[in-house]
Protein backbone atom coordinates (compact mmCIF):
# COMPACT_ATOMS: atom_id res chain seq x y z
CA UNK A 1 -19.96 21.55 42.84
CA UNK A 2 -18.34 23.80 40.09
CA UNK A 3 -14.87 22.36 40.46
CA UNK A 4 -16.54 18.83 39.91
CA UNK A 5 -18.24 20.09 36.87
CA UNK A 6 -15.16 22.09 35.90
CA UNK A 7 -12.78 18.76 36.66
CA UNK A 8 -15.80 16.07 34.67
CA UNK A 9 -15.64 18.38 31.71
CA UNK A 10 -12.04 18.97 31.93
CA UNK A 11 -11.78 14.82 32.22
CA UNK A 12 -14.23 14.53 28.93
CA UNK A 13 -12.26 16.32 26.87
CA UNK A 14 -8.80 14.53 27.45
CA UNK A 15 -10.83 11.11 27.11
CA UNK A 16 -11.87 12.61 23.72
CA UNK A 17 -8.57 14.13 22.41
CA UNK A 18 -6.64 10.36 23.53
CA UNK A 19 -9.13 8.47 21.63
CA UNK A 20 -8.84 10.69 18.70
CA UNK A 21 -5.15 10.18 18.86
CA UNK A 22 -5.20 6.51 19.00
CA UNK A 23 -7.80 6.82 16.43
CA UNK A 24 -5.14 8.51 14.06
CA UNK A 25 -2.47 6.36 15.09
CA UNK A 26 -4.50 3.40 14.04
CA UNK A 27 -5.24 4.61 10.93
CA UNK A 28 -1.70 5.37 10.02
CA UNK A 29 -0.18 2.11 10.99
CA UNK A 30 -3.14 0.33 8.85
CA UNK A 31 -1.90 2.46 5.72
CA UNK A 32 1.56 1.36 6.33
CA UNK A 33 0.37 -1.93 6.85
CA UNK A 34 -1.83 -2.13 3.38
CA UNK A 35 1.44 -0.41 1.32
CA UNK A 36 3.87 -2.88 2.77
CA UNK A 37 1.45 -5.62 0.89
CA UNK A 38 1.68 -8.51 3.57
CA UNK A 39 -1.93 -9.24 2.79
CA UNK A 40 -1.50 -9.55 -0.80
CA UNK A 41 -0.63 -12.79 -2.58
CA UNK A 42 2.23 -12.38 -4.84
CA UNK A 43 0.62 -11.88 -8.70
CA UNK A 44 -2.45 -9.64 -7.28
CA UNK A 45 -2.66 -7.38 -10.18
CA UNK A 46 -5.76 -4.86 -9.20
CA UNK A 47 -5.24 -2.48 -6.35
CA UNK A 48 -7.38 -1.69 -2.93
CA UNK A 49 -9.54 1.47 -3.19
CA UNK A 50 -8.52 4.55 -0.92
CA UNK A 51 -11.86 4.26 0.51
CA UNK A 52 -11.86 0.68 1.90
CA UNK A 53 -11.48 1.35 5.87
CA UNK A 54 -8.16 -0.21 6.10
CA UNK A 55 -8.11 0.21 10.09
CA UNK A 56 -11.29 -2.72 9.98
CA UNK A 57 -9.69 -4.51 7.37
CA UNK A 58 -6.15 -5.74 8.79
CA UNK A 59 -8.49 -6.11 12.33
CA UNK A 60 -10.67 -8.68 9.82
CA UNK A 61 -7.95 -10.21 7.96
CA UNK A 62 -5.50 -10.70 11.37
CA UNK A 63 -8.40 -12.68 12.77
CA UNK A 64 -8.90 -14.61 9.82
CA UNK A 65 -5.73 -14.77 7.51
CA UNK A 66 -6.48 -18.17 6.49
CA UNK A 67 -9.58 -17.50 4.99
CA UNK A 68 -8.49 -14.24 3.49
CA UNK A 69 -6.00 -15.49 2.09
CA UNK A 70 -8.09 -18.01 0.17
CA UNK A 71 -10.40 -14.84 -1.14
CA UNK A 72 -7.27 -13.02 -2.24
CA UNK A 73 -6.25 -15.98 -4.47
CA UNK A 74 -9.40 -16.74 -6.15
CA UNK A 75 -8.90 -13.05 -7.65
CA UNK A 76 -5.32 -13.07 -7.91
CA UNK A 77 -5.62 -12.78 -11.83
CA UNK A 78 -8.25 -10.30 -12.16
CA UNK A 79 -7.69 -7.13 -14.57
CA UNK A 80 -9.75 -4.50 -15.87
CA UNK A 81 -11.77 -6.83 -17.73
CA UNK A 82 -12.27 -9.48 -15.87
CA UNK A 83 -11.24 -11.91 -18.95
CA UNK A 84 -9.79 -14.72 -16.77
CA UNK A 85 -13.04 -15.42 -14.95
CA UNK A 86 -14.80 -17.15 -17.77
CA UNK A 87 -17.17 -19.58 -15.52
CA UNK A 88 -20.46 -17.50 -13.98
CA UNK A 89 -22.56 -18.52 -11.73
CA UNK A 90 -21.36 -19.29 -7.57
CA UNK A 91 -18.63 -21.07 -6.30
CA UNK A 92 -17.85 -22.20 -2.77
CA UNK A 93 -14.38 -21.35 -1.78
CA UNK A 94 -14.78 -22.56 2.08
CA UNK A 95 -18.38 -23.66 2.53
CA UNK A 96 -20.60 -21.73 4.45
CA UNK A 97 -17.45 -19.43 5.09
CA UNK A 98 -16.74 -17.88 1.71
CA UNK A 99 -17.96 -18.06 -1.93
CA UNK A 100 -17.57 -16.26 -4.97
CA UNK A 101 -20.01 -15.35 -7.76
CA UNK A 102 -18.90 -14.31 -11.03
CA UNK A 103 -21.72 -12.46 -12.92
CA UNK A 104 -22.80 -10.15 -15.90
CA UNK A 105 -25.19 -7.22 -15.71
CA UNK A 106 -26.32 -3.91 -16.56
CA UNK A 107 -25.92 -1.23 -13.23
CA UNK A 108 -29.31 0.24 -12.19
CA UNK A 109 -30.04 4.10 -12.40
CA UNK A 110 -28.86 6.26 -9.67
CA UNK A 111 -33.07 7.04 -9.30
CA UNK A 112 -33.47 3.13 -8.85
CA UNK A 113 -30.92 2.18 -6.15
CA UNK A 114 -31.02 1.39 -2.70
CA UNK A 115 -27.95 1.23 0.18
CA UNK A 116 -27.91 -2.54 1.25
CA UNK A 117 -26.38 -4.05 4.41
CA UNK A 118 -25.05 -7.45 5.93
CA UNK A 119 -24.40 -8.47 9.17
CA UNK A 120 -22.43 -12.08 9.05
CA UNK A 121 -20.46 -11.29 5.86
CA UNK A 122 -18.16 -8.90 4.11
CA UNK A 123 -18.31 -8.13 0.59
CA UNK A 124 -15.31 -8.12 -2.09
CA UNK A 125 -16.43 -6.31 -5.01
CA UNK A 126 -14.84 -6.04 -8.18
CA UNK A 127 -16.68 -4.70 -11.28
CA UNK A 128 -15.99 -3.72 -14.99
CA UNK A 129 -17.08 -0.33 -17.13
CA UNK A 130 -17.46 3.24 -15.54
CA UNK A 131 -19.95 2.72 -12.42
CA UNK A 132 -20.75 4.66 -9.48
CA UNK A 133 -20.26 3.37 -5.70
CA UNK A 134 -22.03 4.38 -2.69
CA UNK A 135 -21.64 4.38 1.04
CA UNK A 136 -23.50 5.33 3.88
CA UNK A 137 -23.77 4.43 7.86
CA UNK A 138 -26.60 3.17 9.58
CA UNK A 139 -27.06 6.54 11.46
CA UNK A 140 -27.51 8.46 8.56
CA UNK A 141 -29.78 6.01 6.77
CA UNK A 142 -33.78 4.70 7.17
CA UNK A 143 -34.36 1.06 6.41
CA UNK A 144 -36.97 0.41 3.84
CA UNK A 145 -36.25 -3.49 3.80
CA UNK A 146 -35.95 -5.03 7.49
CA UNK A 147 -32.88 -7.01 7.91
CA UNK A 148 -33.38 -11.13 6.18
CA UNK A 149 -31.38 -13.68 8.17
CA UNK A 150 -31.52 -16.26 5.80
CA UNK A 151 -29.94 -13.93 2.70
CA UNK A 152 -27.80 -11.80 5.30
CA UNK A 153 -29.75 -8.39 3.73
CA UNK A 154 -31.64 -5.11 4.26
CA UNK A 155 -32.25 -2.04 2.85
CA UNK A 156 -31.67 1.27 3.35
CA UNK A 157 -32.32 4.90 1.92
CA UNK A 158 -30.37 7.69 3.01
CA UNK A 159 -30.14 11.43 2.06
CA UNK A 160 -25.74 11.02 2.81
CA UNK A 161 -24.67 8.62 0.53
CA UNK A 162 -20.47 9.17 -0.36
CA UNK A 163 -20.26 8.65 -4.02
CA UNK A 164 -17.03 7.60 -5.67
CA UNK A 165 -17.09 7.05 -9.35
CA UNK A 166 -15.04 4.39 -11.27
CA UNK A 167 -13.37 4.80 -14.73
CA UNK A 168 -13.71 1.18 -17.06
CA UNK A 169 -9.79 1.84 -17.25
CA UNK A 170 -8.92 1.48 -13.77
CA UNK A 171 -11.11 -0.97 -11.49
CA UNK A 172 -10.36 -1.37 -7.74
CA UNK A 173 -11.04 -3.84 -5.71
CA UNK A 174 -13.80 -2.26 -2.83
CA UNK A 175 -14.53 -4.20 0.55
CA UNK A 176 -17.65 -3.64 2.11
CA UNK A 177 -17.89 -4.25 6.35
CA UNK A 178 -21.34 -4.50 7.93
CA UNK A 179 -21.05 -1.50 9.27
CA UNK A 180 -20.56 0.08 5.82
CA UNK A 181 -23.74 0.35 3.59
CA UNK A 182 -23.40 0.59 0.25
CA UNK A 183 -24.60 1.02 -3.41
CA UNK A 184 -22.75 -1.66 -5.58
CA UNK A 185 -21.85 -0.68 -8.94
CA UNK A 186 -24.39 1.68 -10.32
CA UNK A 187 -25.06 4.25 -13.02
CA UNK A 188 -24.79 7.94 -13.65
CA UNK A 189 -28.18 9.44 -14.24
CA UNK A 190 -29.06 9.27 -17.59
CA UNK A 191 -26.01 7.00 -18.62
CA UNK A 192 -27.19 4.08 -21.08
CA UNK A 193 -25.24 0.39 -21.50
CA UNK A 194 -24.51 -0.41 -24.89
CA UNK A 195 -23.58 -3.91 -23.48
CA UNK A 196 -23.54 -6.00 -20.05
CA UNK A 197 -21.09 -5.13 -17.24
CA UNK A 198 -18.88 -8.32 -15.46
CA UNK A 199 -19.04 -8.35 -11.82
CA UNK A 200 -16.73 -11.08 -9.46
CA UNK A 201 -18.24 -10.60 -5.81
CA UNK A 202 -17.18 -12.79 -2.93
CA UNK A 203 -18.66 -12.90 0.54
CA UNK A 204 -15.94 -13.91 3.04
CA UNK A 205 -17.10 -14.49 7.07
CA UNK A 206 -17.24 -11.30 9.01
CA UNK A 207 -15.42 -12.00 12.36
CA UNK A 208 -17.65 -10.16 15.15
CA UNK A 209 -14.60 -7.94 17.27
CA UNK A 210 -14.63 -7.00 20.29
């Protein structure tokens, strides 16, 4: 009976060091995969941030080029300010597939923010100014807002939100999967606006993997 348990525990931790391998491996080839710029239309001016997973993002985009492709381009000119989108409001880029909504606002305190998640759509997020962005996982968070099928929403608090701050000189482009919950675009304690922020998000199909 102690050789089984010896030989089960022995088995475990192989099964555990493999998949952390192919784990790593994955995540290297996606990094080689987003620097080689395949994805990216020629003209894209704004870059990916570090912390978009890029393992779930070439899965996504493999199993949907066509459509990602059509994201990509309808931010193909955007720059720190966001001067080329000059219509607001949302746009349809492949109905009921992927849209696009081109806004101004003013980011909410860090004491008035909530994680949100979606289930049948990714979010591109691009925004202007020096903001905050948080992420989270389902695991580590409690849902205050029960999950809406019609608006593809809920809401979360968590005590382990990842925080990476923005400077208004360099924007990045962030990609949020459904398994990511996140803050969009929010403020600094005690930061005021003089003035609204621009925001471009686009929602783009999420393509459920095995």
């Amino acid at each position: 009976m102690k050789r089984v348990l010896f030989f089960a525990i022995l088995l475990g931790f192989f099964n555990d060091l493999f998949a952390q391998k192919t784990d790593r491996i994955q995540a290297r080839e996606a990094r080689q995969w987003i620097r080689s710029g395949i994805w990216a239309p020629e003209g894209l001016e704004m870059d990916i941030h570090p912390s978009v997973d890029f393992v779930e993002f070439k899965k996504q985009y493999l199993a949907n080029k066509d459509l990602w492709d059509q994201a990509f381009k309808a931010i193909l000119k955007a720059n720190k300010d966001l001067s080329s989108f000059t219509e607001y409001g949302k746009k349809e880029i492949v109905k009921d597939r992927c849209n696009m909504t081109v806004s101004e606002y003013i980011p909410k305190s860090a004491d008035n923010v909530r994680l949100e998640g979606h289930q049948n759509f990714i979010d591109i997020q691009i925004s202007t100014g020096t903001v905050l962005w948080g992420t989270s996982t389902v695991e580590d968070s409690k849902v205050v807002v029960p999950y809406n099928f019609e608006t593809d929403n809920a809401f979360y608090r968590s005590e382990k939100v990842k925080v990476v701050k923005q400077k208004a000189s360099k924007p990045y482009i962030f990609i949020f999967f459904p398994k990511d919950l996140h803050i969009p675009a929010y403020a600094k304690r005690g930061i005021v606006y003089e003035k609204p922020l621009k925001k471009v998000v686009i929602k783009i199909e999420n393509v459920h993997l095995p």
